[in-house]
PDB file of N, CA and C in Angstrom:
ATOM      1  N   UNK A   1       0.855  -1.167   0.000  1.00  0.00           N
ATOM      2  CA  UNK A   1       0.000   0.000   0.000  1.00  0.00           C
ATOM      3  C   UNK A   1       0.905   1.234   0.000  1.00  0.00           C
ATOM      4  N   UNK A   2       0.905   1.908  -0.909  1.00  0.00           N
ATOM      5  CA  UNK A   2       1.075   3.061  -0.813  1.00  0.00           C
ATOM      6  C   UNK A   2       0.521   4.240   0.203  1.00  0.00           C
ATOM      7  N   UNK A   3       1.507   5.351   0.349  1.00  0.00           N
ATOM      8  CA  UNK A   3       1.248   6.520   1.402  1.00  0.00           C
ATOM      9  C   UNK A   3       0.548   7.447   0.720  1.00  0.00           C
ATOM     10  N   UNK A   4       0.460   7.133  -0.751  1.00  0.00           N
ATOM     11  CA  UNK A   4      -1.200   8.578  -1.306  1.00  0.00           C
ATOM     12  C   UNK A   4      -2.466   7.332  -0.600  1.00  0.00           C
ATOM     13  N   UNK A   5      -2.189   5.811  -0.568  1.00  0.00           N
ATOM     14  CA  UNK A   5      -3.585   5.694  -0.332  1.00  0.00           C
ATOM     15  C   UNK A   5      -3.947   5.518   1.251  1.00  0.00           C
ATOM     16  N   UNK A   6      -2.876   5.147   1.709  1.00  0.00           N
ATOM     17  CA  UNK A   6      -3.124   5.260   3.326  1.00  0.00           C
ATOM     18  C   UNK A   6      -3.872   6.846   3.789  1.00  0.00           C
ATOM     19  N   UNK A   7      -3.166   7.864   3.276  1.00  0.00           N
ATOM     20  CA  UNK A   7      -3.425   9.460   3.272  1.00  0.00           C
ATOM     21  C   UNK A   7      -5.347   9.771   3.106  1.00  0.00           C
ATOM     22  N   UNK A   8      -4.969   8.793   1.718  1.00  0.00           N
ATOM     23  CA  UNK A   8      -6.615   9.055   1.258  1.00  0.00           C
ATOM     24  C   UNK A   8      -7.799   8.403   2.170  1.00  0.00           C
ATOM     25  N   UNK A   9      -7.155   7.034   2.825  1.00  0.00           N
ATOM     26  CA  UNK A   9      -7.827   6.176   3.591  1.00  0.00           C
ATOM     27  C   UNK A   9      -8.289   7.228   5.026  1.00  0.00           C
ATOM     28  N   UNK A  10      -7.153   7.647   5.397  1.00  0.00           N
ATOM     29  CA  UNK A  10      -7.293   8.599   7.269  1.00  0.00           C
ATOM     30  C   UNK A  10      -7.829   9.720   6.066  1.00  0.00           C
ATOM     31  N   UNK A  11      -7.619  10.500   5.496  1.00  0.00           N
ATOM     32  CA  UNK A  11      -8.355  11.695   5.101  1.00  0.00           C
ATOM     33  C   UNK A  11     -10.018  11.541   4.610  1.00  0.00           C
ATOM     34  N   UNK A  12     -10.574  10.000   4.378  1.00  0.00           N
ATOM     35  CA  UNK A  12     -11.745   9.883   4.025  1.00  0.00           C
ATOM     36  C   UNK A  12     -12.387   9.400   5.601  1.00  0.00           C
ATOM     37  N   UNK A  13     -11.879   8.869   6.353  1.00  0.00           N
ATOM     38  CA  UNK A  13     -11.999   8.918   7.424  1.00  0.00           C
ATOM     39  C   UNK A  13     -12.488  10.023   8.389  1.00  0.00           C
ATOM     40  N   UNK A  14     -11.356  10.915   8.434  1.00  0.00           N
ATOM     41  CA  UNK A  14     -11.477  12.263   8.628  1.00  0.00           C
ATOM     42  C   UNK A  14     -12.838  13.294   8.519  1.00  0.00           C
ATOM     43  N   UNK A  15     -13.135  13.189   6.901  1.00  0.00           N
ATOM     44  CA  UNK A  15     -14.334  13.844   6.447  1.00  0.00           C
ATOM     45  C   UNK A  15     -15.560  13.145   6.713  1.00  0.00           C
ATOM     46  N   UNK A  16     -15.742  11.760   6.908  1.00  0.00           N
ATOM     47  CA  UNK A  16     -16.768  11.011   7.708  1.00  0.00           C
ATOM     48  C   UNK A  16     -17.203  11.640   8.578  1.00  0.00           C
ATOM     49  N   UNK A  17     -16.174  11.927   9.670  1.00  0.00           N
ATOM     50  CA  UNK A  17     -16.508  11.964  11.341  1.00  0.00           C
ATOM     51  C   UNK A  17     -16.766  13.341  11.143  1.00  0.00           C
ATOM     52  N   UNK A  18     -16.777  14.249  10.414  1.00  0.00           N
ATOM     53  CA  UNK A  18     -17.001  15.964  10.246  1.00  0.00           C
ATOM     54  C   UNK A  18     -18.494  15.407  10.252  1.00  0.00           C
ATOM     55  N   UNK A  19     -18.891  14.805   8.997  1.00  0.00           N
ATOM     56  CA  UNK A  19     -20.022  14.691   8.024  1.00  0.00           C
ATOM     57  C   UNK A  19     -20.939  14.356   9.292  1.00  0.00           C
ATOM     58  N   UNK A  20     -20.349  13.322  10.097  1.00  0.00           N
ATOM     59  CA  UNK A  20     -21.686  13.024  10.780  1.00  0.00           C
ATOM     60  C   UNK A  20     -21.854  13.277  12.124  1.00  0.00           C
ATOM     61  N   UNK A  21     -20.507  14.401  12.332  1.00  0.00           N
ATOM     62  CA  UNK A  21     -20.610  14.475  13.879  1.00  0.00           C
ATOM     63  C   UNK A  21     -22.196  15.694  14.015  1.00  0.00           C
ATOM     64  N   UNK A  22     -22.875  16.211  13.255  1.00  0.00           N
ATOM     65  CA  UNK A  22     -24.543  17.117  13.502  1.00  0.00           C
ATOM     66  C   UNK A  22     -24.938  16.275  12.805  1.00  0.00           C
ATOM     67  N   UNK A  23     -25.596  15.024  12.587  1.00  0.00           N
ATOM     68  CA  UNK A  23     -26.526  13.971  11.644  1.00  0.00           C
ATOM     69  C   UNK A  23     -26.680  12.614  12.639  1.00  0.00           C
ATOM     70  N   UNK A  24     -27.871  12.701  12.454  1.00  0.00           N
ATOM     71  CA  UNK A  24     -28.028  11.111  13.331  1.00  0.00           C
ATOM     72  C   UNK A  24     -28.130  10.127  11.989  1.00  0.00           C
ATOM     73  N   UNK A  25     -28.041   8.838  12.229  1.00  0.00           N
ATOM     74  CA  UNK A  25     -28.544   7.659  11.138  1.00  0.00           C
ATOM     75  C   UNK A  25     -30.121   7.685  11.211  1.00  0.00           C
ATOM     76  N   UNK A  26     -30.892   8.021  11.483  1.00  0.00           N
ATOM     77  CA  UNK A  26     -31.984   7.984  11.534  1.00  0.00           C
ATOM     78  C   UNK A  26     -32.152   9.207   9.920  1.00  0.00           C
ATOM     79  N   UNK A  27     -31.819   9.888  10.147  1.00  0.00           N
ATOM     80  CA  UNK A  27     -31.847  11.535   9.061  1.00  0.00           C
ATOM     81  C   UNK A  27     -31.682  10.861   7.932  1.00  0.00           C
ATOM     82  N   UNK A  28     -30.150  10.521   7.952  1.00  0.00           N
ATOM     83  CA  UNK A  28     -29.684   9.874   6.584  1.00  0.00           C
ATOM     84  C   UNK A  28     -30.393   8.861   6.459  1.00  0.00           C
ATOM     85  N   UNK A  29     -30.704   8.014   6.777  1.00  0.00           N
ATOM     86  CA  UNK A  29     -32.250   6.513   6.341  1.00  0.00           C
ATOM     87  C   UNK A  29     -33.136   7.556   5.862  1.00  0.00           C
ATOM     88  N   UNK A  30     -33.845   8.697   6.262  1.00  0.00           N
ATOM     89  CA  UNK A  30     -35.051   9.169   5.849  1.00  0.00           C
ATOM     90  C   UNK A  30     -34.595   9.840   4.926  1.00  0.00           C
ATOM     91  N   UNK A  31     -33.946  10.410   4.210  1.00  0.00           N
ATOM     92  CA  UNK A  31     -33.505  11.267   3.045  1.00  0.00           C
ATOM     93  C   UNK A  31     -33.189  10.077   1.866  1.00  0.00           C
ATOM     94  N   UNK A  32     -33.580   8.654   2.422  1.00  0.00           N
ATOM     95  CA  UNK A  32     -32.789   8.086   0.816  1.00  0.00           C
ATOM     96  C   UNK A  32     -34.147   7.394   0.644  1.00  0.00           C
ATOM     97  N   UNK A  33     -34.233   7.225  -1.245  1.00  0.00           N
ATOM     98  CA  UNK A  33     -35.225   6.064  -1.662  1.00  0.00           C
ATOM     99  C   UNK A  33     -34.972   4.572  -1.378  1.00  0.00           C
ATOM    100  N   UNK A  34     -35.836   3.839  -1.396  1.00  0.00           N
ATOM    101  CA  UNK A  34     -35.486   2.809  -1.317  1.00  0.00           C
ATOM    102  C   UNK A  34     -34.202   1.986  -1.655  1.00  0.00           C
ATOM    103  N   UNK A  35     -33.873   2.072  -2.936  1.00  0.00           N
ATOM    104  CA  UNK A  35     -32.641   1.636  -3.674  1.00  0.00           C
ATOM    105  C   UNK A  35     -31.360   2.358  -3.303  1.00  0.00           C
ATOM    106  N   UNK A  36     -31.712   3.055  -2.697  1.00  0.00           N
ATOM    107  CA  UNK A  36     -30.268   3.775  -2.151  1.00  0.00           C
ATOM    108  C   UNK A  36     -30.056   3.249  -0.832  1.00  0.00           C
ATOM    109  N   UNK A  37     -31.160   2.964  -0.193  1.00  0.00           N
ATOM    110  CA  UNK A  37     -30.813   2.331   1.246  1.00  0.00           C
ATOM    111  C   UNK A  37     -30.398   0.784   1.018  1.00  0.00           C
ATOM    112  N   UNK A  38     -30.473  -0.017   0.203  1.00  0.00           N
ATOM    113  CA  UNK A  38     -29.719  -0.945  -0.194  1.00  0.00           C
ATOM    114  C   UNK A  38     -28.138  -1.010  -0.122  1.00  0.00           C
ATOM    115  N   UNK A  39     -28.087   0.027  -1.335  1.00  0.00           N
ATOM    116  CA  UNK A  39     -26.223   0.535  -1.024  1.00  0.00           C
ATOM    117  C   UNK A  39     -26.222   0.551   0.063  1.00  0.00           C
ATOM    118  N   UNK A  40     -26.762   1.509   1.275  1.00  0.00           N
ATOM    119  CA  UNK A  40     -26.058   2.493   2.012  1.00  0.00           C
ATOM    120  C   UNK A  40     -25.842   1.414   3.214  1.00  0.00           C
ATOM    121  N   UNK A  41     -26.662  -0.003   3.098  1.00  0.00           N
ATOM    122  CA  UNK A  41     -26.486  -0.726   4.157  1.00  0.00           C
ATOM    123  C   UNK A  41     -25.537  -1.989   4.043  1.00  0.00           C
ATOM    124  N   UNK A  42     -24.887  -2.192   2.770  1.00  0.00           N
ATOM    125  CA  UNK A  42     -24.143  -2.480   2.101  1.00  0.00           C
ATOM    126  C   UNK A  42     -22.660  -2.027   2.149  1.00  0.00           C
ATOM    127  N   UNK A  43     -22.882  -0.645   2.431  1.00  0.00           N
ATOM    128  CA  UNK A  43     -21.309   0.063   2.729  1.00  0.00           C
ATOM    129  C   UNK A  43     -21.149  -0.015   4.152  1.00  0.00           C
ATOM    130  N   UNK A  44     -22.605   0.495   4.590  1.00  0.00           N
ATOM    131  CA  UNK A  44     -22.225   0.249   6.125  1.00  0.00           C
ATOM    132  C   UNK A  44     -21.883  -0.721   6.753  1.00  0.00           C
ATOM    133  N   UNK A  45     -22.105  -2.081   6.128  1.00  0.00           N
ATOM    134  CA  UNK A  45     -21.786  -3.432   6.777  1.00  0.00           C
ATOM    135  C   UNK A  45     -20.136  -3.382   6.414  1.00  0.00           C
ATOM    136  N   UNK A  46     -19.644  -3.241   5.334  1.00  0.00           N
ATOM    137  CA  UNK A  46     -18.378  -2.967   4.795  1.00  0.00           C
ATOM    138  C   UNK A  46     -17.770  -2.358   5.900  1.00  0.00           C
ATOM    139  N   UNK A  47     -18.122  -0.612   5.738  1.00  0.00           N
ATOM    140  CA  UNK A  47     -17.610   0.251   6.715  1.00  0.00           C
ATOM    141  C   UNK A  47     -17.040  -0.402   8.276  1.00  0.00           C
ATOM    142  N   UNK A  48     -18.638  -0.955   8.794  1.00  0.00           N
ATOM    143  CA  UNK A  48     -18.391  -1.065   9.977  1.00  0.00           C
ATOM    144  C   UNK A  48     -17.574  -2.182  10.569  1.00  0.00           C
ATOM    145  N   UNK A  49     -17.017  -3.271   9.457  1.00  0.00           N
ATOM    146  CA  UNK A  49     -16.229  -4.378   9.856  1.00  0.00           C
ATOM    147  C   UNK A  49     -15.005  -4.006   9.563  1.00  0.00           C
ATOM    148  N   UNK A  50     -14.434  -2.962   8.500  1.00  0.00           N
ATOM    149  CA  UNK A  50     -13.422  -2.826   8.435  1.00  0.00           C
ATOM    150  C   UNK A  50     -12.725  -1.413   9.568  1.00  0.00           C
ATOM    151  N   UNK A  51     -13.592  -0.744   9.841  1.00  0.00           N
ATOM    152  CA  UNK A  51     -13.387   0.105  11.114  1.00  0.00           C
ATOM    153  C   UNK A  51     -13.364  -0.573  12.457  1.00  0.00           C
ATOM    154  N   UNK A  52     -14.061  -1.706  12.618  1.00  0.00           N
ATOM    155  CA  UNK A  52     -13.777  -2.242  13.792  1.00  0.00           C
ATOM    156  C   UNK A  52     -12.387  -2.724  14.043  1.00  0.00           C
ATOM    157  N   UNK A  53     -11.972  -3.286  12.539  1.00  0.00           N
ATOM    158  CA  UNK A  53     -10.600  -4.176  12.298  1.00  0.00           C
ATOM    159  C   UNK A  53      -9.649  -3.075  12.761  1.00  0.00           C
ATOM    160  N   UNK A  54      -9.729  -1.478  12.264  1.00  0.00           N
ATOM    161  CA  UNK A  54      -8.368  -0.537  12.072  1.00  0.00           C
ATOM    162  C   UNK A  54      -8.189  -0.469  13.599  1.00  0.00           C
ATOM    163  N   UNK A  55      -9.777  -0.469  14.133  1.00  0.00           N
ATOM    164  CA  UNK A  55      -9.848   0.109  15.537  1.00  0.00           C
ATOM    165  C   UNK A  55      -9.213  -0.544  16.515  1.00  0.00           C
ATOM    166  N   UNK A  56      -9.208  -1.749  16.497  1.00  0.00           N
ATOM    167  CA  UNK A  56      -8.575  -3.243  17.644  1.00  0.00           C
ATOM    168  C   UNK A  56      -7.164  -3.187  16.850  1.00  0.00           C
ATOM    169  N   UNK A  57      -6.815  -3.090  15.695  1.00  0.00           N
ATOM    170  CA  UNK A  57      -5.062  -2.596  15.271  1.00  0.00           C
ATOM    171  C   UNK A  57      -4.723  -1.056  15.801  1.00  0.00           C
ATOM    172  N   UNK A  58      -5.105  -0.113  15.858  1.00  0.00           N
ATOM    173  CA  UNK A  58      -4.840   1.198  16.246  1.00  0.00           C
ATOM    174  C   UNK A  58      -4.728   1.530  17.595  1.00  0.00           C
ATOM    175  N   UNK A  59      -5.904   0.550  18.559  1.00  0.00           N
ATOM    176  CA  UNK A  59      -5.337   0.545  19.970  1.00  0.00           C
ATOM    177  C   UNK A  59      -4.273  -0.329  20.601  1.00  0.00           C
ATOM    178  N   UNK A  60      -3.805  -1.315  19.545  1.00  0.00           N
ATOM    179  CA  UNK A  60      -2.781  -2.210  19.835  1.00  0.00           C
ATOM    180  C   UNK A  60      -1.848  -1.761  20.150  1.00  0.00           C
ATOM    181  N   UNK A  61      -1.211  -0.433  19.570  1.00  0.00           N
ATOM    182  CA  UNK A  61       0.213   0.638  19.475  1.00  0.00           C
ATOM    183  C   UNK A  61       0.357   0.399  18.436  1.00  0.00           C
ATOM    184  N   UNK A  62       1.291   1.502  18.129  1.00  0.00           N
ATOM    185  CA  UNK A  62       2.155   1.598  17.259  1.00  0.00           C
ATOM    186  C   UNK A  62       3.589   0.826  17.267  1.00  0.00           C
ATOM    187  N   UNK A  63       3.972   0.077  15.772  1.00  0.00           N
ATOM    188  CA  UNK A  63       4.928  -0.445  15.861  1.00  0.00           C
ATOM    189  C   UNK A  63       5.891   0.593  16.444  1.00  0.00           C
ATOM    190  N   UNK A  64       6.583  -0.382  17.386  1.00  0.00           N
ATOM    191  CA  UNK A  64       7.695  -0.096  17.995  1.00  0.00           C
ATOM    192  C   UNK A  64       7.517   0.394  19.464  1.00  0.00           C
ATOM    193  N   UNK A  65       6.432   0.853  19.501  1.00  0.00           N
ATOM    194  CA  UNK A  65       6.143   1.866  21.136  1.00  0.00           C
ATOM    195  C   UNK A  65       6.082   1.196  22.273  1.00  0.00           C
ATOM    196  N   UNK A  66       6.987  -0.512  22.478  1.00  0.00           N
ATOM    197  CA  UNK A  66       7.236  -1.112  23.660  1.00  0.00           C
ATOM    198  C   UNK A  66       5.472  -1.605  24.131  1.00  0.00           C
ATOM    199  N   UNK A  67       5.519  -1.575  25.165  1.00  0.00           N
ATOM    200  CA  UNK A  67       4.119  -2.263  26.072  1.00  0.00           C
ATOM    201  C   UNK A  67       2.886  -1.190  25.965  1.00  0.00           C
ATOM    202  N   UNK A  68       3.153  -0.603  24.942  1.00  0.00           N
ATOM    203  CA  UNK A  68       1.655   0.336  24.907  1.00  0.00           C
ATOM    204  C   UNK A  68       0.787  -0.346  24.457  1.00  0.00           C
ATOM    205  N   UNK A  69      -0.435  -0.073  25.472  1.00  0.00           N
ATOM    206  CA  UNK A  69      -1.844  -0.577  25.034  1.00  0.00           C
ATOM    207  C   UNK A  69      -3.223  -0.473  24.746  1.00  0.00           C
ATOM    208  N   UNK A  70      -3.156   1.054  23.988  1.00  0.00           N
ATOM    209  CA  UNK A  70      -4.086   1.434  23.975  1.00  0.00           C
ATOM    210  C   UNK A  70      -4.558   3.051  24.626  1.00  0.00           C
ATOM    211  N   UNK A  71      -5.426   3.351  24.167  1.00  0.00           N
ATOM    212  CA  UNK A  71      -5.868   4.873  24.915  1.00  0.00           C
ATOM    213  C   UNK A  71      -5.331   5.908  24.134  1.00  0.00           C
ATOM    214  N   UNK A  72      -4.640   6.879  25.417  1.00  0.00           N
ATOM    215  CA  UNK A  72      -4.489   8.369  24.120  1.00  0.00           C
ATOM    216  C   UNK A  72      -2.958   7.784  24.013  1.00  0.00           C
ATOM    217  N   UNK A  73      -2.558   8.094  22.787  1.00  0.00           N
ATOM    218  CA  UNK A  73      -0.902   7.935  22.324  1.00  0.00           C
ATOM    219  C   UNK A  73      -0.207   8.680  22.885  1.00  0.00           C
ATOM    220  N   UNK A  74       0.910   7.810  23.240  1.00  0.00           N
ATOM    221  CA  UNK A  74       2.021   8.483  24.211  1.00  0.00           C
ATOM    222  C   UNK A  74       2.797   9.624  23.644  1.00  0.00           C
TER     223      UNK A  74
END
């Protein structure tokens, strides 16, 4: 993996948590037609297994940082 796509990966990340920190999931379900809530539950199943994955690797530490385990980075 390249560092434009890691970049693009935390920077799409990034604009997520903007997007939905004033929006509940309830809003976004009521603004889509049917066929769009197909996708959208489709990405979200995506989304939410591969964010769980970064999340249980990201509190692990960072390579190299000895017995860290988690929380705010040292």
């Amino acid at each position: 993996m390249t560092g434009e796509t890691v970049m693009a990966i935390t920077s799409a990340i990034d604009a997520l948590c903007d997007a939905i920190e004033h929006a509940t999931p309830a809003e976004v379900v009521a603004g889509l037609d049917p066929v769009a809530l197909i996708g959208l539950a489709r990405d979200a199943e995506l989304c939410s297994a591969w964010l769980a994955a970064l999340h249980v690797l990201a509190t692990s530490g960072p390579k190299g940082a000895g017995d860290w385990q988690g929380g705010e980075s040292p």
